[in-house]
Protein backbone atom coordinates (compact mmCIF):
# COMPACT_ATOMS: atom_id res chain seq x y z
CA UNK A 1 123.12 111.56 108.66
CA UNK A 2 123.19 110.60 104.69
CA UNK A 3 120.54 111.80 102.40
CA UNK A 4 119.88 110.63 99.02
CA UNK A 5 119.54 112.69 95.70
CA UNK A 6 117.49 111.47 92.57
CA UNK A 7 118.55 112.93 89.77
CA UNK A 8 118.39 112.57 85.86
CA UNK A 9 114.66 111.56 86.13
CA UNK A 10 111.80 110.44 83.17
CA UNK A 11 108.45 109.27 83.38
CA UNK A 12 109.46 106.72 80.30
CA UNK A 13 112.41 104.38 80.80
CA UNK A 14 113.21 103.89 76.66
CA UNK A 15 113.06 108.00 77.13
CA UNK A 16 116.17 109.07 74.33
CA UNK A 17 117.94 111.39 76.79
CA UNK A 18 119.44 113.46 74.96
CA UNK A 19 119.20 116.57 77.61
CA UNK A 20 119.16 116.73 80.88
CA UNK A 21 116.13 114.56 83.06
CA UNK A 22 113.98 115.78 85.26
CA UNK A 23 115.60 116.73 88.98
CA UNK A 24 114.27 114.42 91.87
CA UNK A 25 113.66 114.38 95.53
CA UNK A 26 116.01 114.13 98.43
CA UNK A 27 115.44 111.47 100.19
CA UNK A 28 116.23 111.27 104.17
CA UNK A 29 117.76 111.31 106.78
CA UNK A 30 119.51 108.04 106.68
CA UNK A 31 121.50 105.93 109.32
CA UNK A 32 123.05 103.65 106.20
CA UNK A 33 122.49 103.10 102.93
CA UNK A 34 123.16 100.11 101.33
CA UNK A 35 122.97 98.57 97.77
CA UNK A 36 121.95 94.59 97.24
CA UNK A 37 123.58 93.27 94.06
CA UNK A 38 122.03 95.34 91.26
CA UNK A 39 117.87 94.97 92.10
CA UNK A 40 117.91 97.41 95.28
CA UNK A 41 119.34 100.06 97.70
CA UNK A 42 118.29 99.88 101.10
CA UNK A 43 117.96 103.54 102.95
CA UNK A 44 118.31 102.56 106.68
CA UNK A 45 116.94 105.19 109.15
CA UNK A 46 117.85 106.29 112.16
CA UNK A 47 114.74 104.35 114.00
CA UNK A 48 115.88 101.11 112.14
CA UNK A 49 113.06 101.06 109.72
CA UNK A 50 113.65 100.93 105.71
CA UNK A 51 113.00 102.50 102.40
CA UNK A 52 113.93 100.31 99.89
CA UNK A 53 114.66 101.62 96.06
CA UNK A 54 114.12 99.70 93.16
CA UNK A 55 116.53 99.35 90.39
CA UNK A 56 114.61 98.89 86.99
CA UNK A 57 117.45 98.28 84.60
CA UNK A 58 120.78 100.56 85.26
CA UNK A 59 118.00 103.47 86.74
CA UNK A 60 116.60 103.54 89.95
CA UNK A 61 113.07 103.61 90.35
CA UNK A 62 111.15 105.99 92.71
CA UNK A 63 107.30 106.86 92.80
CA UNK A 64 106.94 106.04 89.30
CA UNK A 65 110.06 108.15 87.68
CA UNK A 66 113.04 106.83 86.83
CA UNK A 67 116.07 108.22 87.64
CA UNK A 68 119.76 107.41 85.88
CA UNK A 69 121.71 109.03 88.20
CA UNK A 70 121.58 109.53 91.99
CA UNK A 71 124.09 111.15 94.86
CA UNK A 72 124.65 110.20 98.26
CA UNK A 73 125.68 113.21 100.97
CA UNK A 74 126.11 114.10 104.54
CA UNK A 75 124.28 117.28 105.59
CA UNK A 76 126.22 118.56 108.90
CA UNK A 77 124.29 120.52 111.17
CA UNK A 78 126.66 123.54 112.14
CA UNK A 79 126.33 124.96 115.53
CA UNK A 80 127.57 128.39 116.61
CA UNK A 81 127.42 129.51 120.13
């Protein structure tokens, strides 16, 4: 499964970011994600339904925070018997 990371987040997108932003959510689990020329990024789930996140600019806009930098991972589930 892919999960997404927000990162790099401000409350003000003309924010001078000088330091760091704020640290975001992580977003999933995901089947797929997928970007759509530069306005979105699709986060397919396992049950087909989809999140959709909006680019505002070159930042990615989530619950009202922008974020200027995001991650995308795999979590594996290790099993020991």
């Amino acid at each position: 499964m892919l999960y997404i990371k927000l990162l790099h987040g401000r409350a003000d997108p003309n924010q001078d970011m000088q330091i760091k932003g704020n640290e975001g959510p992580t977003l999933g689990p995901y089947e797929c994600i997928e970007g759509i020329y530069t306005s979105w990024i699709k986060l397919i789930k396992p049950d087909g339904s989809c999140d959709m996140l909006k680019y505002f600019g070159d930042m990615v806009l989530y619950n009202g925070v922008y974020y200027g930098q995001w991650q995308v991972f795999i979590q594996y589930k290790i099993i020991i018997d």
